[in-house]
C-alpha atoms as a PDB file:
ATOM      1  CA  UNK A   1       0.000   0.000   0.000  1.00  0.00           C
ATOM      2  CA  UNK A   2       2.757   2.366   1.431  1.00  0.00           C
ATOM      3  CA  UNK A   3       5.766   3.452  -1.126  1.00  0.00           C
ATOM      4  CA  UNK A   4       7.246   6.194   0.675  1.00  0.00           C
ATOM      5  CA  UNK A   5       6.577   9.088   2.609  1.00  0.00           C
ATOM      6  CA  UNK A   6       8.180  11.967   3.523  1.00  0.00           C
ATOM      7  CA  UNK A   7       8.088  15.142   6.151  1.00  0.00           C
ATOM      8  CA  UNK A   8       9.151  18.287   5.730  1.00  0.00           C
ATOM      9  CA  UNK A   9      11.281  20.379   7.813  1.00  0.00           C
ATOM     10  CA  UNK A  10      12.481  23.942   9.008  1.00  0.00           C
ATOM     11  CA  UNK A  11      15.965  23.502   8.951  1.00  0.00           C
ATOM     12  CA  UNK A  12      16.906  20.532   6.099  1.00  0.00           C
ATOM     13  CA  UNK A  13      20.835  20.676   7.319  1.00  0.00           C
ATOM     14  CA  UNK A  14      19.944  20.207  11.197  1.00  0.00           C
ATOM     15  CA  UNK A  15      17.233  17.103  10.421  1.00  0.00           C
ATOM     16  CA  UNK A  16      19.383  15.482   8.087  1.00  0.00           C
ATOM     17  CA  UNK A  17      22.206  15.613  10.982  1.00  0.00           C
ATOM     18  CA  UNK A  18      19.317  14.136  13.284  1.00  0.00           C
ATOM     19  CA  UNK A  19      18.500  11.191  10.462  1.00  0.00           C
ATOM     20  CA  UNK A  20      22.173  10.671   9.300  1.00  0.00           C
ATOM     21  CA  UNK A  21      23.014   9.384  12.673  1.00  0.00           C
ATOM     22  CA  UNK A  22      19.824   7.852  13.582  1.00  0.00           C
ATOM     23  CA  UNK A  23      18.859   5.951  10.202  1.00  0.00           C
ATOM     24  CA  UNK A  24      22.457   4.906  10.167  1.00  0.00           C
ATOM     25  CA  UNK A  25      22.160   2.031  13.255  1.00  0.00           C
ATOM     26  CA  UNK A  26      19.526   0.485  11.988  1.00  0.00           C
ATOM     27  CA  UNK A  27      21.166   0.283   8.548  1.00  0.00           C
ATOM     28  CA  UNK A  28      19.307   2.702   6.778  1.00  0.00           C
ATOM     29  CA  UNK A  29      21.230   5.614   4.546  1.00  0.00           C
ATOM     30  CA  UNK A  30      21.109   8.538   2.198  1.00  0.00           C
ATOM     31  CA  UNK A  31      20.317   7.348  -1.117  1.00  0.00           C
ATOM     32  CA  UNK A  32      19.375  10.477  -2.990  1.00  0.00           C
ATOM     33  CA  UNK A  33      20.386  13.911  -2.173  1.00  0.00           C
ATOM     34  CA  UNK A  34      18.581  17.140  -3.822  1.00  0.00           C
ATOM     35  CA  UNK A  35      18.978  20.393  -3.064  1.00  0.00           C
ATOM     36  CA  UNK A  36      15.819  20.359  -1.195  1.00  0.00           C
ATOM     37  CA  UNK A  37      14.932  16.779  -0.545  1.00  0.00           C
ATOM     38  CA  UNK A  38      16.767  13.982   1.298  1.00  0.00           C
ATOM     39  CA  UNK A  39      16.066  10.433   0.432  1.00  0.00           C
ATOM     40  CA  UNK A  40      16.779   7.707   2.848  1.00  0.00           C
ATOM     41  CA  UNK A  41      16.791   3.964   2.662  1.00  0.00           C
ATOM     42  CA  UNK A  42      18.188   0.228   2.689  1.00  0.00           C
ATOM     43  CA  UNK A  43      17.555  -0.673  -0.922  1.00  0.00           C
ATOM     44  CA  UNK A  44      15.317   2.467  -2.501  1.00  0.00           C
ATOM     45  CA  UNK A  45      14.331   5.370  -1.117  1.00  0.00           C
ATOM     46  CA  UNK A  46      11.227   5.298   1.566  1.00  0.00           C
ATOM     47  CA  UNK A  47      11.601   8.228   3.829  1.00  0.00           C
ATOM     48  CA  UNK A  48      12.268  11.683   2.641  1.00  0.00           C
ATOM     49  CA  UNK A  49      13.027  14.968   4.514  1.00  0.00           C
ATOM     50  CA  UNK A  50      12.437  18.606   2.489  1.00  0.00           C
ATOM     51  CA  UNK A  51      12.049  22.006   2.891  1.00  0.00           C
ATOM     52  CA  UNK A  52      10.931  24.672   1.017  1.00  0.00           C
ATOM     53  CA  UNK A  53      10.495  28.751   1.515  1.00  0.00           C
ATOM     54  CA  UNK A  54       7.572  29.391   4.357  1.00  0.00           C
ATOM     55  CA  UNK A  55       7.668  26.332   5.882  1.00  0.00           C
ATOM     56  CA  UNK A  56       5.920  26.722   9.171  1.00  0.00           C
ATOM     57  CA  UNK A  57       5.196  24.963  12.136  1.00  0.00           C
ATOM     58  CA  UNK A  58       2.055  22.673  10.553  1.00  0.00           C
ATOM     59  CA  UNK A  59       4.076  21.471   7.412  1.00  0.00           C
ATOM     60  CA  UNK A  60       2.314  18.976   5.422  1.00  0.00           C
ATOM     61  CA  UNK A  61       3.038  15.410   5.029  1.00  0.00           C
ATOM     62  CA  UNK A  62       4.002  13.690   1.571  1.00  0.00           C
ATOM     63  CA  UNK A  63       2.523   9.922   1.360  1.00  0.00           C
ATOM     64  CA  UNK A  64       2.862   7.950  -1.890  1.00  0.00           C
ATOM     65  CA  UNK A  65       0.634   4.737  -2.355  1.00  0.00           C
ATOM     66  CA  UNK A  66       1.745   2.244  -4.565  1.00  0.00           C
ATOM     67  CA  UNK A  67      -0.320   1.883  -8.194  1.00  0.00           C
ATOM     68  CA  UNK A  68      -0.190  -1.420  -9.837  1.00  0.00           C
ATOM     69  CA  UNK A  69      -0.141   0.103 -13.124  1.00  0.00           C
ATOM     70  CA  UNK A  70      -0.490   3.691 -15.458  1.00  0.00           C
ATOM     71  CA  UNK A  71      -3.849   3.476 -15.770  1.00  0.00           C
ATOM     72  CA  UNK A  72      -3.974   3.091 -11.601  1.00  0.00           C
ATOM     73  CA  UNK A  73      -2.369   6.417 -11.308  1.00  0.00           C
ATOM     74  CA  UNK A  74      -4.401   8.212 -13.406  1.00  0.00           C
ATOM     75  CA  UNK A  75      -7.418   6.708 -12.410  1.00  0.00           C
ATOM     76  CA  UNK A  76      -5.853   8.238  -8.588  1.00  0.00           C
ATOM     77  CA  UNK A  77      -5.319  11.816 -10.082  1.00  0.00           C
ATOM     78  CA  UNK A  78      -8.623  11.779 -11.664  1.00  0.00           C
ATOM     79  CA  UNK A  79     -11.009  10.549  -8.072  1.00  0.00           C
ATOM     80  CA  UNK A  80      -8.941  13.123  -6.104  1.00  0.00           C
ATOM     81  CA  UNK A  81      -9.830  15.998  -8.405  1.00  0.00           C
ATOM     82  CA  UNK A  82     -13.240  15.190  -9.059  1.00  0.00           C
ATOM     83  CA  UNK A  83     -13.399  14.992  -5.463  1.00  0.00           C
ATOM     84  CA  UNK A  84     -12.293  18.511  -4.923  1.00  0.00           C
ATOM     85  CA  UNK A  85      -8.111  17.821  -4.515  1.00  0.00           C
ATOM     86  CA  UNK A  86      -5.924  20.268  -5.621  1.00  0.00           C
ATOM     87  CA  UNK A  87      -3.742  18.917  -8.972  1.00  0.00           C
ATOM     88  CA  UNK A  88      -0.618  19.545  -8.052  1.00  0.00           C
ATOM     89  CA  UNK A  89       1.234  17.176 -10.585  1.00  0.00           C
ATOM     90  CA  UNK A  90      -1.002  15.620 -13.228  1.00  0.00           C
ATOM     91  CA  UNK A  91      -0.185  12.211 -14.121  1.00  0.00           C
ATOM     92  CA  UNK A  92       3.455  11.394 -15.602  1.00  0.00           C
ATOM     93  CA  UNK A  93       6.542  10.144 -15.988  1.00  0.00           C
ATOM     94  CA  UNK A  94       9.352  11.192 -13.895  1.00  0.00           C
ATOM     95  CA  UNK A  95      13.013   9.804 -15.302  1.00  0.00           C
ATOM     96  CA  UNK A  96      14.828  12.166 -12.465  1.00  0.00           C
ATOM     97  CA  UNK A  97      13.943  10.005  -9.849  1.00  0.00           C
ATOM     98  CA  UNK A  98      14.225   6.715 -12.134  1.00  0.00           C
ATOM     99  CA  UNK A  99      13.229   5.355 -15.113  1.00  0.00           C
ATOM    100  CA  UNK A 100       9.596   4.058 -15.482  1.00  0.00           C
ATOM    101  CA  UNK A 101       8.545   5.953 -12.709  1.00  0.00           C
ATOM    102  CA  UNK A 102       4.941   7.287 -12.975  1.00  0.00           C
ATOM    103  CA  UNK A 103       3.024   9.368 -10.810  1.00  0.00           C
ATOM    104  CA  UNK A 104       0.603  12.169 -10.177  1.00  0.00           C
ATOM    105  CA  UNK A 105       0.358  14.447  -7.307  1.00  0.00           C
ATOM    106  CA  UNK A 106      -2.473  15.894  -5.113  1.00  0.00           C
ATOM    107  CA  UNK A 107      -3.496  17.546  -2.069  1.00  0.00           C
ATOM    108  CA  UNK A 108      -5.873  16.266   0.229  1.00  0.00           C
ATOM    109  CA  UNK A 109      -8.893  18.237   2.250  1.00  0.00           C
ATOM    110  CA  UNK A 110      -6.105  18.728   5.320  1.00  0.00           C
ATOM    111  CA  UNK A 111      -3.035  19.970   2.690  1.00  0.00           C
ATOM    112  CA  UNK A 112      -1.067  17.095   2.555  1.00  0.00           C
ATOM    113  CA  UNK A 113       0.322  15.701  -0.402  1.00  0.00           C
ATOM    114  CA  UNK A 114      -0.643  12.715  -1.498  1.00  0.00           C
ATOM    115  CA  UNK A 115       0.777  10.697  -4.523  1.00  0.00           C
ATOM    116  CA  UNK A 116      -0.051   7.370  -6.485  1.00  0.00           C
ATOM    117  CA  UNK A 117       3.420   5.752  -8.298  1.00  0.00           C
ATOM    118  CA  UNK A 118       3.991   2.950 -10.602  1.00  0.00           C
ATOM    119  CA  UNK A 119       7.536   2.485 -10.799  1.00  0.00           C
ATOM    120  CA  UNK A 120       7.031   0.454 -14.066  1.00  0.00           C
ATOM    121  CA  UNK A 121       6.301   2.205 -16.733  1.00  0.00           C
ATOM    122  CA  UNK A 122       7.470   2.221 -20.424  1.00  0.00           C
ATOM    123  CA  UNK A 123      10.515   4.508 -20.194  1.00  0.00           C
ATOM    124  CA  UNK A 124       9.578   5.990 -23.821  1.00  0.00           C
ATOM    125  CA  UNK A 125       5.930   6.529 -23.046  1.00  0.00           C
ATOM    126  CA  UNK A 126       2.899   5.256 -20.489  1.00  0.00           C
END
């Protein structure tokens, strides 16, 4: 159900301090590293820290739920918009984080941003 999830924070530099040593002795470790976003992980990245101008003290959570397939995704994006969800991404690919992955982004009633991801689709085209 769960892919990944992430939190954001005030001060990226200080929490990724906080999760470089804690992550680390249960065996968990930066995988990806963005100017804004942390990933962290054993294999792929699950749990992501980010930031971003105006954070303030209720930041939104990111959860992504696992699609079995394209259509799943857009089938996602197109409930939570009919259902009043803000589009924040519509449905696509998304080669910078790898390739076939496919998702679309929204934001539920509370702000938070949800996602649906298929991490295999057709490189060339859903």
């Amino acid at each position: 159900m769960l892919d990944h999830f992430g939190i954001n924070c005030a001060d990226l530099d200080e929490a990724a301090a906080f999760y470089d040593d804690v992550l680390a002795v249960l065996g968990h470790r930066r995988l990806m590293d963005f100017e804004v976003a942390i990933g962290y992980g054993t294999e792929q990245p699950q749990f992501w820290l980010s930031t971003f101008e105006g954070v303030g003290p209720n930041r939104e959570v990111h959860i992504a739920f696992t699609a079995p397939d394209v259509e799943s995704v857009r089938a996602f994006h197109r409930a939570a918009v009919a259902r009043g969800a803000e589009s924040l991404h519509e449905p696509r690919l998304f080669p910078e984080y790898h390739p076939g992955y496919f998702g679309a982004f929204v934001r539920d009633p509370d702000g938070n941003n949800l996602e649906a991801v298929c991490h295999t689709a057709a490189p060339d085209g859903p």
